[in-house]
N, C-alpha and C. Protein backbone atom coordinates (compact mmCIF):
# COMPACT_ATOMS: atom_id res chain seq x y z
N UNK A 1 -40.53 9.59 31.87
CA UNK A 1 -39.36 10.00 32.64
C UNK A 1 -38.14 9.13 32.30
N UNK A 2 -38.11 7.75 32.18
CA UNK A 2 -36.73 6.86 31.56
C UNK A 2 -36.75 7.07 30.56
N UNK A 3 -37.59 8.14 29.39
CA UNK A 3 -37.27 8.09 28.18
C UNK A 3 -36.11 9.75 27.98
N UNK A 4 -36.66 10.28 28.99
CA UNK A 4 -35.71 11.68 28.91
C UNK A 4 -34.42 10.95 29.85
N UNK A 5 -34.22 10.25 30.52
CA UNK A 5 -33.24 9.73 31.37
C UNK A 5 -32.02 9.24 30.53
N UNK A 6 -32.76 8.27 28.98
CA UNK A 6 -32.16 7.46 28.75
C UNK A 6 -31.63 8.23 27.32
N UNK A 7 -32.44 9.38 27.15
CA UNK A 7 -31.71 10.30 26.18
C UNK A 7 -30.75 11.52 26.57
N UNK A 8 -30.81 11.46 28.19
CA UNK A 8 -29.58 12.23 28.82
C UNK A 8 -28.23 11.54 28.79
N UNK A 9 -28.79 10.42 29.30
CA UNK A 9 -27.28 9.84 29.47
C UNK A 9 -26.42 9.56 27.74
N UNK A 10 -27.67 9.31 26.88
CA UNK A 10 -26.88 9.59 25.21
C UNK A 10 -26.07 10.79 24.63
N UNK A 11 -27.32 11.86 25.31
CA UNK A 11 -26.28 13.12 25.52
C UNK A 11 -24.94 13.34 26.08
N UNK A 12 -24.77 12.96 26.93
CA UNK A 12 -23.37 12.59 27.96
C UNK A 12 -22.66 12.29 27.41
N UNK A 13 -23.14 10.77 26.46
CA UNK A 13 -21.78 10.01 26.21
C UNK A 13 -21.26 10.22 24.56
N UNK A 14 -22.44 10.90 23.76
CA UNK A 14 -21.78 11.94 23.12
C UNK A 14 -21.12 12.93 23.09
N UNK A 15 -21.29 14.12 24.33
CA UNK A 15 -20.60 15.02 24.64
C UNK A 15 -18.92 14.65 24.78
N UNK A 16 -18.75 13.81 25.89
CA UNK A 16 -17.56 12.89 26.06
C UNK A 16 -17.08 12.32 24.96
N UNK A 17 -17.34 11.76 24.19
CA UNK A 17 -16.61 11.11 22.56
C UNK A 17 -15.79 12.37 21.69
N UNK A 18 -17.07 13.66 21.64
CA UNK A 18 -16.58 14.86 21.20
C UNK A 18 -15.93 15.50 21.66
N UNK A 19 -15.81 15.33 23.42
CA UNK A 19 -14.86 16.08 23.72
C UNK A 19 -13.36 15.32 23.85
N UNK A 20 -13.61 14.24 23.99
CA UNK A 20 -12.22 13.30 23.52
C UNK A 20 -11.66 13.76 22.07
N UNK A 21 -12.24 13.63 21.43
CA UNK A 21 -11.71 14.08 20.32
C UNK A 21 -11.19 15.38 19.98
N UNK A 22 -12.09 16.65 20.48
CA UNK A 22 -11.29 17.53 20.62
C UNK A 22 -10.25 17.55 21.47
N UNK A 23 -9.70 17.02 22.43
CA UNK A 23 -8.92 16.82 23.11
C UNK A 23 -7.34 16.58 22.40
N UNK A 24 -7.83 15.25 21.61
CA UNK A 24 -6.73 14.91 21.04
C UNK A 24 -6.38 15.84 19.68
N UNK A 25 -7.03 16.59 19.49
CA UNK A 25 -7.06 17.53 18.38
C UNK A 25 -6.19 18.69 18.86
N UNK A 26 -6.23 19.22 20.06
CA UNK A 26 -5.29 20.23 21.37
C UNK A 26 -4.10 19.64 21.39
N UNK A 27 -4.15 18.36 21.61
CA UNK A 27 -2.62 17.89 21.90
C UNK A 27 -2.29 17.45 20.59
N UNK A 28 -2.41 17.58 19.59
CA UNK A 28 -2.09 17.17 18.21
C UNK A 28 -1.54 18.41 18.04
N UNK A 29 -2.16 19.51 17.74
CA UNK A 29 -1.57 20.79 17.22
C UNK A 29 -0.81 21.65 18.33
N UNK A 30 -0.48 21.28 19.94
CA UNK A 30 0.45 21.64 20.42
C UNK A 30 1.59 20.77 19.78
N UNK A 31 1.59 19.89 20.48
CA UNK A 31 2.74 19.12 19.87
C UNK A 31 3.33 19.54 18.43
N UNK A 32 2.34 19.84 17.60
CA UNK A 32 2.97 20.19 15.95
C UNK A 32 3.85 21.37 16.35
N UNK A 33 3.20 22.33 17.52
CA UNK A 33 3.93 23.80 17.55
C UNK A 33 4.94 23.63 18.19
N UNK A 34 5.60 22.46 18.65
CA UNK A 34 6.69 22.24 19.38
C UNK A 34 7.88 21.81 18.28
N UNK A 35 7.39 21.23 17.28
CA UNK A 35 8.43 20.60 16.04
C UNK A 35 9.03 21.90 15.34
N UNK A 36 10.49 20.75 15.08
CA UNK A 36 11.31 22.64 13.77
C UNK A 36 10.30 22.05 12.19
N UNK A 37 10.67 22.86 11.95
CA UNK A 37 10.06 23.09 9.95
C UNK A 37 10.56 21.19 9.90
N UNK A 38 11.87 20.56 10.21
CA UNK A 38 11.91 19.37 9.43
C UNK A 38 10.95 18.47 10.25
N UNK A 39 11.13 18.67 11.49
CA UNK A 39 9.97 17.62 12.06
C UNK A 39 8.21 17.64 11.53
N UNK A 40 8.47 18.92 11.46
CA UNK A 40 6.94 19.03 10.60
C UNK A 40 6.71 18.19 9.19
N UNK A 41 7.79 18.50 8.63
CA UNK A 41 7.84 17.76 7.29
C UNK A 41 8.05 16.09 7.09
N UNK A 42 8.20 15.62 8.30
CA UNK A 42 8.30 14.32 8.18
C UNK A 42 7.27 13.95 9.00
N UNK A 43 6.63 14.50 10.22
CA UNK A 43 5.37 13.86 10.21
C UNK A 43 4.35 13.77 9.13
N UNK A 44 4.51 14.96 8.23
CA UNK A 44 3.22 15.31 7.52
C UNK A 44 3.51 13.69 6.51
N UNK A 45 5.07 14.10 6.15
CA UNK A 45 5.23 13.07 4.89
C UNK A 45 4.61 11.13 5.84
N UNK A 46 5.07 11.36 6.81
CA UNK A 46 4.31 9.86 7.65
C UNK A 46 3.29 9.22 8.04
N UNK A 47 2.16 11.01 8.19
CA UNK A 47 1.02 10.70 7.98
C UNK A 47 0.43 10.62 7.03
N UNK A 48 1.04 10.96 5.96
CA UNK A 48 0.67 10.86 4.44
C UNK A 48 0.62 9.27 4.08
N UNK A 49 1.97 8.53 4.42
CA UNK A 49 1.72 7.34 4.14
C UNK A 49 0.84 6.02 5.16
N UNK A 50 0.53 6.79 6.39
CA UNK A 50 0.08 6.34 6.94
C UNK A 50 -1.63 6.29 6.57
N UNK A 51 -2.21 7.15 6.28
CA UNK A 51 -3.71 7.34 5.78
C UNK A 51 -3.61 6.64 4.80
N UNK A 52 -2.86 6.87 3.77
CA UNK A 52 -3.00 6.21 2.68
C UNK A 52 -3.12 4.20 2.58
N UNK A 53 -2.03 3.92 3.49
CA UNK A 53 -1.98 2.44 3.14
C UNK A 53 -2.99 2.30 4.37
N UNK A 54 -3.62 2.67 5.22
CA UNK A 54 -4.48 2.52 5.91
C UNK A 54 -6.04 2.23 5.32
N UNK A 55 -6.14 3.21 4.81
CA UNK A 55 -7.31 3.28 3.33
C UNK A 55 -7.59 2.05 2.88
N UNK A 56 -6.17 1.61 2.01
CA UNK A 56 -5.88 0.73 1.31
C UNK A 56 -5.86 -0.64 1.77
N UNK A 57 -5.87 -0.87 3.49
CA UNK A 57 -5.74 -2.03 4.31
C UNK A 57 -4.83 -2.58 4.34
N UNK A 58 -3.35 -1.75 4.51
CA UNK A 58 -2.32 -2.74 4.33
C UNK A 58 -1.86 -2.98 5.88
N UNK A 59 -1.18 -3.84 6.24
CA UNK A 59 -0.90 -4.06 7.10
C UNK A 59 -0.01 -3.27 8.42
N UNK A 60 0.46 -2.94 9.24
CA UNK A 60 0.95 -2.05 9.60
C UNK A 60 2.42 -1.90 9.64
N UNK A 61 2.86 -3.70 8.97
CA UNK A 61 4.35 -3.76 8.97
C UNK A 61 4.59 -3.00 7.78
N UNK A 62 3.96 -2.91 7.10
CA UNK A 62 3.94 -2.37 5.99
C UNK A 62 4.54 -0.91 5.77
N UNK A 63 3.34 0.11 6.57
CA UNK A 63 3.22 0.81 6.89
C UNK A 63 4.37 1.76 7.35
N UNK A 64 5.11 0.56 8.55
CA UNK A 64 6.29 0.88 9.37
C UNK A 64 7.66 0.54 8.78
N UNK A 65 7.36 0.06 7.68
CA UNK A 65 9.13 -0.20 6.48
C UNK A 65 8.96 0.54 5.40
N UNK A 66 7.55 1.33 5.04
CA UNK A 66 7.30 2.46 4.67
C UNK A 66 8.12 3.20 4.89
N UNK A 67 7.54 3.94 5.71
CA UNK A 67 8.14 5.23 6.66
C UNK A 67 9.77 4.93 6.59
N UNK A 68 10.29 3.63 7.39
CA UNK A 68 11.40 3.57 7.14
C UNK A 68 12.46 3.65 5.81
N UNK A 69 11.65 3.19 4.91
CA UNK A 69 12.50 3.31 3.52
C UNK A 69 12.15 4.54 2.91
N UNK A 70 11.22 5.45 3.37
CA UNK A 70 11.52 6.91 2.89
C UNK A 70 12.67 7.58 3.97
N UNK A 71 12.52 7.31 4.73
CA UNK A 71 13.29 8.37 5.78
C UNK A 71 15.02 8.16 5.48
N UNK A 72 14.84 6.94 4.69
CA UNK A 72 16.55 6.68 4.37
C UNK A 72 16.97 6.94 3.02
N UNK A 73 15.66 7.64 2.19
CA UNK A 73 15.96 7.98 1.21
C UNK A 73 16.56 9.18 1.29
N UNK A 74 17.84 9.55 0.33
CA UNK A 74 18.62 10.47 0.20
C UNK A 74 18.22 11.58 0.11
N UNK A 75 17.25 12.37 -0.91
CA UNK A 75 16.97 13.51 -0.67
C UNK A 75 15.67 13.88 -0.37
N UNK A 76 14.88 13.04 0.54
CA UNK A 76 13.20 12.31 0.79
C UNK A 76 12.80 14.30 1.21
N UNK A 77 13.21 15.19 2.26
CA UNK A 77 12.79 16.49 2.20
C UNK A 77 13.41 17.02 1.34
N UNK A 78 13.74 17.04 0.03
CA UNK A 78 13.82 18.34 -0.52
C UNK A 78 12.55 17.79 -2.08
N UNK A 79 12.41 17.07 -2.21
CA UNK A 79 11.67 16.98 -3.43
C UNK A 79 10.08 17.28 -2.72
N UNK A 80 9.36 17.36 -3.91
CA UNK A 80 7.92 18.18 -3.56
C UNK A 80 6.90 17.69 -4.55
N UNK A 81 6.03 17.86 -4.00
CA UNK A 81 4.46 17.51 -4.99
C UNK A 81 4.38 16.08 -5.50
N UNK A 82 4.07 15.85 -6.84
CA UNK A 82 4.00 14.53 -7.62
C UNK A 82 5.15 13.90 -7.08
N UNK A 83 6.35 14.47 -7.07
CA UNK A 83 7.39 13.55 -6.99
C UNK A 83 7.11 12.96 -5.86
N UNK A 84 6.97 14.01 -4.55
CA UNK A 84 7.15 14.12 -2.99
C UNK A 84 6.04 12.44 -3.19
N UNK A 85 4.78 12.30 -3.44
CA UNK A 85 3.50 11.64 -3.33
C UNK A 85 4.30 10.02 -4.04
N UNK A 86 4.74 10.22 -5.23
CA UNK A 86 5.63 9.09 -5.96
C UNK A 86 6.36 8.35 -5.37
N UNK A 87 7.76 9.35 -4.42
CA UNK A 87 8.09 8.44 -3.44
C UNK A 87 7.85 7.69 -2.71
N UNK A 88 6.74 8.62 -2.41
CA UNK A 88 5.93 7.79 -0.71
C UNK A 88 5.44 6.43 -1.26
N UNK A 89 4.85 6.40 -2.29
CA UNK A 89 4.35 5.34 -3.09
C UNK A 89 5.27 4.39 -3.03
N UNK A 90 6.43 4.56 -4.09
CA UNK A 90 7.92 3.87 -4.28
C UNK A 90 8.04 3.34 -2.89
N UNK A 91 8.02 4.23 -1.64
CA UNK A 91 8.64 3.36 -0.63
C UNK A 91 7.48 2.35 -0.16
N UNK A 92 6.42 1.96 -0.22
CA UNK A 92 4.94 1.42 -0.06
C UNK A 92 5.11 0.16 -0.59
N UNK A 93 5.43 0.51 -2.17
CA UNK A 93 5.53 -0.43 -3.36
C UNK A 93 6.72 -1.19 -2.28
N UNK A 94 7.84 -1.06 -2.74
CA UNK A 94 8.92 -1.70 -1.94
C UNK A 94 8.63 -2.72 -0.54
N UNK A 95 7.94 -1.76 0.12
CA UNK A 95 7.72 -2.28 1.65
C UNK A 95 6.76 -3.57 1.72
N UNK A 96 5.75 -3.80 0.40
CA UNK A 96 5.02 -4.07 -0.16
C UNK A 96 5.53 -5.79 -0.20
N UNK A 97 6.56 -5.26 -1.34
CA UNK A 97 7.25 -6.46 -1.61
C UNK A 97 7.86 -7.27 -0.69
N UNK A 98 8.87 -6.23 0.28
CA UNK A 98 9.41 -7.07 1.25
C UNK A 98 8.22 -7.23 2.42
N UNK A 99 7.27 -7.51 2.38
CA UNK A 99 6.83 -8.12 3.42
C UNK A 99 5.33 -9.23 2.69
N UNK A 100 5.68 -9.63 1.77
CA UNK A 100 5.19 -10.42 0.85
C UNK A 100 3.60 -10.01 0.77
N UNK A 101 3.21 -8.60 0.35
CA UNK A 101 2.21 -8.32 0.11
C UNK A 101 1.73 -7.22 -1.32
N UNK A 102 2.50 -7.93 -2.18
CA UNK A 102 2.75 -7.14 -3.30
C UNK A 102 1.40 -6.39 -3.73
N UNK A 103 1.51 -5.25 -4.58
CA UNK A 103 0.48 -4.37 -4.74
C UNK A 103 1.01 -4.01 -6.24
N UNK A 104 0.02 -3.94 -7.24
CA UNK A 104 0.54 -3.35 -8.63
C UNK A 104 0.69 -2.29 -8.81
N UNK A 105 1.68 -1.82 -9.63
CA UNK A 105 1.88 -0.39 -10.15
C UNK A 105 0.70 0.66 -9.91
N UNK A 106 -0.40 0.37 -10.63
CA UNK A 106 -1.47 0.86 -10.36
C UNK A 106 -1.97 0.89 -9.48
N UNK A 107 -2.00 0.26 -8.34
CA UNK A 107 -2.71 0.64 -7.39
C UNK A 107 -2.16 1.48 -6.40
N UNK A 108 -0.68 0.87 -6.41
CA UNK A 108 -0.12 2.13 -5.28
C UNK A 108 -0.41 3.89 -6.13
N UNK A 109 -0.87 3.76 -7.48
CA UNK A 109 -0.51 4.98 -8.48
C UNK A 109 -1.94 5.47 -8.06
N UNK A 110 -2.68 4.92 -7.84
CA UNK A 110 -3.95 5.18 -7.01
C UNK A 110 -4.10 5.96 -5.54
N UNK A 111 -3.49 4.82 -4.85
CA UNK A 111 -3.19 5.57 -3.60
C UNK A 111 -2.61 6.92 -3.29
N UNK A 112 -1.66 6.97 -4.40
CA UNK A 112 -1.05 8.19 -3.96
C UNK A 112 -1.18 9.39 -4.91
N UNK A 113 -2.19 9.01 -5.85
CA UNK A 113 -2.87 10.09 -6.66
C UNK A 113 -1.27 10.17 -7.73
N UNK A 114 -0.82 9.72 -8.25
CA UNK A 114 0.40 10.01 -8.82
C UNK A 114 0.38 9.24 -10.27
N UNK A 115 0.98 9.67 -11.63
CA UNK A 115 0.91 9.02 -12.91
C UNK A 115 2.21 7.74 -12.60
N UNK A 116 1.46 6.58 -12.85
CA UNK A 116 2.31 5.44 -12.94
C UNK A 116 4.02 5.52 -13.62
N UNK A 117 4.04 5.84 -14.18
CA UNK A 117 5.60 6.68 -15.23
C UNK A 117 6.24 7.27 -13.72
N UNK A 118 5.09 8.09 -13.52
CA UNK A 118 6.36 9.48 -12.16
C UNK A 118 6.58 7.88 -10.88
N UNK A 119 5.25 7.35 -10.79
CA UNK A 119 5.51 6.07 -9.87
C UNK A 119 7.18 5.11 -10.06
N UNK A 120 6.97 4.89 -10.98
CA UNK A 120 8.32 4.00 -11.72
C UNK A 120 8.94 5.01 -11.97
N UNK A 121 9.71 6.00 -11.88
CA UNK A 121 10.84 6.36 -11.83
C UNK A 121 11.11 6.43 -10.12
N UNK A 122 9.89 6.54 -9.39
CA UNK A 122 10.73 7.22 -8.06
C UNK A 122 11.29 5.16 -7.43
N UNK A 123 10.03 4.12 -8.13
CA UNK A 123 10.70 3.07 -7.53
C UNK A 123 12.06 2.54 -8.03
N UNK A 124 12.87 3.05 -8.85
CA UNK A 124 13.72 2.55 -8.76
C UNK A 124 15.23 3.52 -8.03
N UNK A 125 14.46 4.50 -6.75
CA UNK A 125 15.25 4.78 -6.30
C UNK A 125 15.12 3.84 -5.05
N UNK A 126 14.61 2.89 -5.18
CA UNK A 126 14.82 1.76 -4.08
C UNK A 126 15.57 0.65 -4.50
N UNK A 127 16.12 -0.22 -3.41
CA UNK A 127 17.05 -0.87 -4.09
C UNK A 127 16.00 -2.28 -4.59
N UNK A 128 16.45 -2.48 -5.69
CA UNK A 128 15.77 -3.53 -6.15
C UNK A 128 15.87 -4.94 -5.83
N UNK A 129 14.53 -5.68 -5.47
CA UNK A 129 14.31 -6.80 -5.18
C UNK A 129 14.81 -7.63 -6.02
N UNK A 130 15.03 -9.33 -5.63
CA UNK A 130 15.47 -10.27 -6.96
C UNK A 130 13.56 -10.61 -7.51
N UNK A 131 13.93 -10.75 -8.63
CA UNK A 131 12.44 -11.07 -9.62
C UNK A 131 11.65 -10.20 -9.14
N UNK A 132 11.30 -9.05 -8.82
CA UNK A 132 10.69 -8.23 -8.93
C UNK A 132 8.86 -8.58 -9.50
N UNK A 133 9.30 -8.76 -10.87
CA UNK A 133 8.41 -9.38 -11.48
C UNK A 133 6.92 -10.18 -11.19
N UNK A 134 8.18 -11.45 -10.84
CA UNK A 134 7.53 -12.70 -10.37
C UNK A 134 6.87 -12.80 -9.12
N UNK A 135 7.35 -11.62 -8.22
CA UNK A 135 6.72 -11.59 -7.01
C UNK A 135 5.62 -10.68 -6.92
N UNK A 136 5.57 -9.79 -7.79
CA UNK A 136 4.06 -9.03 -8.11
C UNK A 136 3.18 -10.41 -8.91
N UNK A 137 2.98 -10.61 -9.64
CA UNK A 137 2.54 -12.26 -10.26
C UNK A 137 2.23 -12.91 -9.18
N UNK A 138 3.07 -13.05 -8.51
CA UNK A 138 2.28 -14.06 -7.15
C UNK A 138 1.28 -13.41 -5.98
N UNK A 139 1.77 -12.49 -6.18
CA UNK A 139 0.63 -11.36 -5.30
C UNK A 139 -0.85 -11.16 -6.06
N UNK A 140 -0.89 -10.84 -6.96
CA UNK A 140 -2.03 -10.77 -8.07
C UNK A 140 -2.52 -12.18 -7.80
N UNK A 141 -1.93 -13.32 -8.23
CA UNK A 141 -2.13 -14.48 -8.04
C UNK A 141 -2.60 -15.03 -6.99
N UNK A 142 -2.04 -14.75 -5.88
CA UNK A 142 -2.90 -15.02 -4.79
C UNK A 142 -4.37 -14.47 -4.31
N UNK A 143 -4.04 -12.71 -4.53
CA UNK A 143 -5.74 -12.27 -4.19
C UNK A 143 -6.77 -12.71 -5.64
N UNK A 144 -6.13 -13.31 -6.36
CA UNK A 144 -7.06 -13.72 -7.11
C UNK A 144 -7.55 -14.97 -7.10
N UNK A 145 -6.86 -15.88 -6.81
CA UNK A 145 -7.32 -17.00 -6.43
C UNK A 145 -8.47 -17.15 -5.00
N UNK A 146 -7.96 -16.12 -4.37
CA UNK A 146 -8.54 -16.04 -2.99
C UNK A 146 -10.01 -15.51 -3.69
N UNK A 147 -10.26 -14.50 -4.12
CA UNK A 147 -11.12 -14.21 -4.54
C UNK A 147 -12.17 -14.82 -5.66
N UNK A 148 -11.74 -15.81 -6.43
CA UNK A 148 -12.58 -16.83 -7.04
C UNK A 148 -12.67 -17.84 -6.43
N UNK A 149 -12.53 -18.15 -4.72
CA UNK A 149 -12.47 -19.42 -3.89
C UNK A 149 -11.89 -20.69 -4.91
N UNK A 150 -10.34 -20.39 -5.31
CA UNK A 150 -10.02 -21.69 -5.48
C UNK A 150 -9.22 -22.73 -5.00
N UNK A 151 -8.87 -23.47 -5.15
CA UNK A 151 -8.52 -24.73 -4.40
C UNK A 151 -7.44 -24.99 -4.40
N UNK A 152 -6.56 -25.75 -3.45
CA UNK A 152 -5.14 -25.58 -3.05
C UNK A 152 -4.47 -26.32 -4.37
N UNK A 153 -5.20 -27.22 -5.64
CA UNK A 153 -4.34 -28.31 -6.31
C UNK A 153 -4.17 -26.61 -7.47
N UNK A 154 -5.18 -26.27 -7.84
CA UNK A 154 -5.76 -24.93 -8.83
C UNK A 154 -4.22 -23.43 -8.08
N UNK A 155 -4.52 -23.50 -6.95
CA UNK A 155 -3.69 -22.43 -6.66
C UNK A 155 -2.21 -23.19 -6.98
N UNK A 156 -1.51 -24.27 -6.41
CA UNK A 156 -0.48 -24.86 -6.49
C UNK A 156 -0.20 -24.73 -8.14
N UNK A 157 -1.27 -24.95 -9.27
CA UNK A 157 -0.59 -25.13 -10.70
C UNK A 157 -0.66 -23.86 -10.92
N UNK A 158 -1.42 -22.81 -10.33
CA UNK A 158 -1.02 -21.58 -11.09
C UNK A 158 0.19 -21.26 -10.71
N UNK A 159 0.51 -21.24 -9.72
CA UNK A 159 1.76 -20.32 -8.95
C UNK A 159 3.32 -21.54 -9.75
N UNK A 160 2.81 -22.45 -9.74
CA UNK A 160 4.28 -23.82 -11.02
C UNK A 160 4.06 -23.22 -11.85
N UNK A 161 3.15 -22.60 -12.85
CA UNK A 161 3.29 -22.28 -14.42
C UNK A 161 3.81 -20.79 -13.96
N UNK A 162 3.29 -19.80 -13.12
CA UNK A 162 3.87 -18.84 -12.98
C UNK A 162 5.54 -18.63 -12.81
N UNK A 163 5.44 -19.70 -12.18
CA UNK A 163 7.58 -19.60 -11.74
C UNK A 163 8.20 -20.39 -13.44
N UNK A 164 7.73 -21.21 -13.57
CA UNK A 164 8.16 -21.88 -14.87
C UNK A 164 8.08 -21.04 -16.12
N UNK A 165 7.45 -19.83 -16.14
CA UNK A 165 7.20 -18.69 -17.04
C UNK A 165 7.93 -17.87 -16.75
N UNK A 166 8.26 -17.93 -15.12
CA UNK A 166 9.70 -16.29 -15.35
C UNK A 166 10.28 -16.69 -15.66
N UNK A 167 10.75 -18.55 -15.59
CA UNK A 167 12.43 -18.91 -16.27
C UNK A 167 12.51 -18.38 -17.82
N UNK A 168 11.59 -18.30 -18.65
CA UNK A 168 12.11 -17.60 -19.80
C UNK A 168 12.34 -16.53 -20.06
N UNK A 169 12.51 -15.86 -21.03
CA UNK A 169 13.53 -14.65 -21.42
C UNK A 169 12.32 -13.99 -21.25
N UNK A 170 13.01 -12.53 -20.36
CA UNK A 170 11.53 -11.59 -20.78
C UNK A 170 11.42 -10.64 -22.12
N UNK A 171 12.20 -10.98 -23.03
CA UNK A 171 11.64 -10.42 -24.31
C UNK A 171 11.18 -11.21 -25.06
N UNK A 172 10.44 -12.53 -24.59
CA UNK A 172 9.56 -13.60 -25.29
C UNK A 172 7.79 -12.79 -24.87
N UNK A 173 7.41 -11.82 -23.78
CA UNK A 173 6.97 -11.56 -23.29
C UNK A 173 6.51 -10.05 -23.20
N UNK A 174 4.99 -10.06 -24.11
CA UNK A 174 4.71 -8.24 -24.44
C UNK A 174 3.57 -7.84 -23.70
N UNK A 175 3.16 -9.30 -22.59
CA UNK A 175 2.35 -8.54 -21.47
C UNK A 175 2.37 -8.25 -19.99
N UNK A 176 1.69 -7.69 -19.83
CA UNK A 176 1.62 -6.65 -18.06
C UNK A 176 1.81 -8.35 -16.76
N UNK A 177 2.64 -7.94 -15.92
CA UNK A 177 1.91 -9.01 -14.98
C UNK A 177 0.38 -9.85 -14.97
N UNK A 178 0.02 -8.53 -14.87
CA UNK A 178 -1.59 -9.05 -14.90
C UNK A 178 -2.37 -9.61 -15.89
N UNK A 179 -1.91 -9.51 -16.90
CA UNK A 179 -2.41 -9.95 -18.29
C UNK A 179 -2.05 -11.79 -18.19
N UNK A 180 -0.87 -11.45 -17.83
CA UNK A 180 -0.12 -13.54 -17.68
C UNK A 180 -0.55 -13.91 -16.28
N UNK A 181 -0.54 -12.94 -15.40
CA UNK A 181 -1.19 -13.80 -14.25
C UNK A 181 -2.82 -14.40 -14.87
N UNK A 182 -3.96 -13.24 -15.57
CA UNK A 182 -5.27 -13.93 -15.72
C UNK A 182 -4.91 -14.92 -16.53
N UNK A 183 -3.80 -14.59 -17.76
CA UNK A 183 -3.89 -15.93 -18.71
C UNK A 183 -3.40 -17.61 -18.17
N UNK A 184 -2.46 -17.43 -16.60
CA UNK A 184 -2.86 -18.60 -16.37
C UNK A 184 -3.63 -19.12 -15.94
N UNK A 185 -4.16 -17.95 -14.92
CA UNK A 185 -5.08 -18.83 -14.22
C UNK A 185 -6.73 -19.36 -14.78
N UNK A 186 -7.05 -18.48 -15.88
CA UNK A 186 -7.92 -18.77 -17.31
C UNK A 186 -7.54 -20.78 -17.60
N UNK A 187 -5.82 -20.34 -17.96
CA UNK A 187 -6.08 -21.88 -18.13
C UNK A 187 -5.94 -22.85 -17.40
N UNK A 188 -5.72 -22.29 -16.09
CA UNK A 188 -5.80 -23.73 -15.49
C UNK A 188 -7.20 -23.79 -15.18
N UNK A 189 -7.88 -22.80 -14.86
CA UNK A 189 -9.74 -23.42 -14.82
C UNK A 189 -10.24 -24.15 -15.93
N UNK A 190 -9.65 -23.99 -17.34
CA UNK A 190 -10.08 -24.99 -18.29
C UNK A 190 -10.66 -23.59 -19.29
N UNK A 191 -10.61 -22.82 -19.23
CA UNK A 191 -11.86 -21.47 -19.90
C UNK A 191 -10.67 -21.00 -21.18
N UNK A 192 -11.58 -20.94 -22.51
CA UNK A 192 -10.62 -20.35 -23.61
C UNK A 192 -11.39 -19.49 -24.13
């Protein structure tokens, strides 16, 4: 008898979870039927970037200067498809930067299912950061260090050779961020 008791009340509190959820599923698609065509189009485009950097674990400031730096983009509803997905990216990438959590080309080109090329054209309808560059480099740099547990003297010389490497010309220079971020941090572990 407590074994049918204790599989009723499981019943219950499944029923209730599901019906919460349908719930919010009712007031999701009223509410949609209340929006004009543009409100529709900018939630969709918000929840678009919202799933996405969510996925991805970005933070929610992120998320929220997202949204903001598309919505101030100039012609953010009339472009469509690859491009429409590119932007959203572009504004990610950006939001990315300014909130010191840089992400590479590729990965936002990931997130948003989009060819890196269509990616980089839509980011430079944002206004551009100073060193750009150097601050993807330090982002790489950091989850990588984080991720080989290394040590504050090891992190400190990568991130000095990294800044001491943007001071030169970048046409001394025929590789990717990521290529000079591993090659320093290769040498400062001592590995050739």
């Amino acid at each position: 008898l407590t074994k049918v008791v204790a599989i009723s009340a499981e019943a219950r509190t499944v029923r209730k979870e599901s019906l919460g959820h349908y719930i919010k599923g009712i007031q999701r698609m009223s509410q949609w039927s209340m929006f004009s065509n543009s409100e529709r189009s900018w939630m969709g485009i918000f929840d678009a970037i919202n799933l996405s950097c969510t996925h991805a674990g970005l933070p929610k400031s992120v998320i929220m200067e997202a949204c903001g730096l598309y919505k101030n983009l100039e012609d953010a509803q009339k472009v469509r498809g690859e491009t429409r997905r590119a932007c959203m990216g572009a504004a990610v990438f950006a939001a990315c930067r300014n909130q010191n959590a840089s992400r590479t080309h590729e990965e936002i080109a990931r997130m948003f299912q989009v060819n890196i090329r269509t990616l980089c054209k839509a980011i430079l309808r944002f206004e551009p950061t100073e060193n750009s560059i150097l601050s993807t480099q330090f982002g790489i740099a950091e989850r990588l260090c984080s991720s080989l547990c290394l040590n504050d003297t090891q992190r400190e010389a990568i991130m000095d050779k990294l800044q001491e490497l943007s001071a030169k010309s970048e046409d001394e220079f025929e590789h990717t961020p990521k290529t000079i971020v591993a090659g320093v941090v290769a040498w400062v572990m001592g590995l050739k």
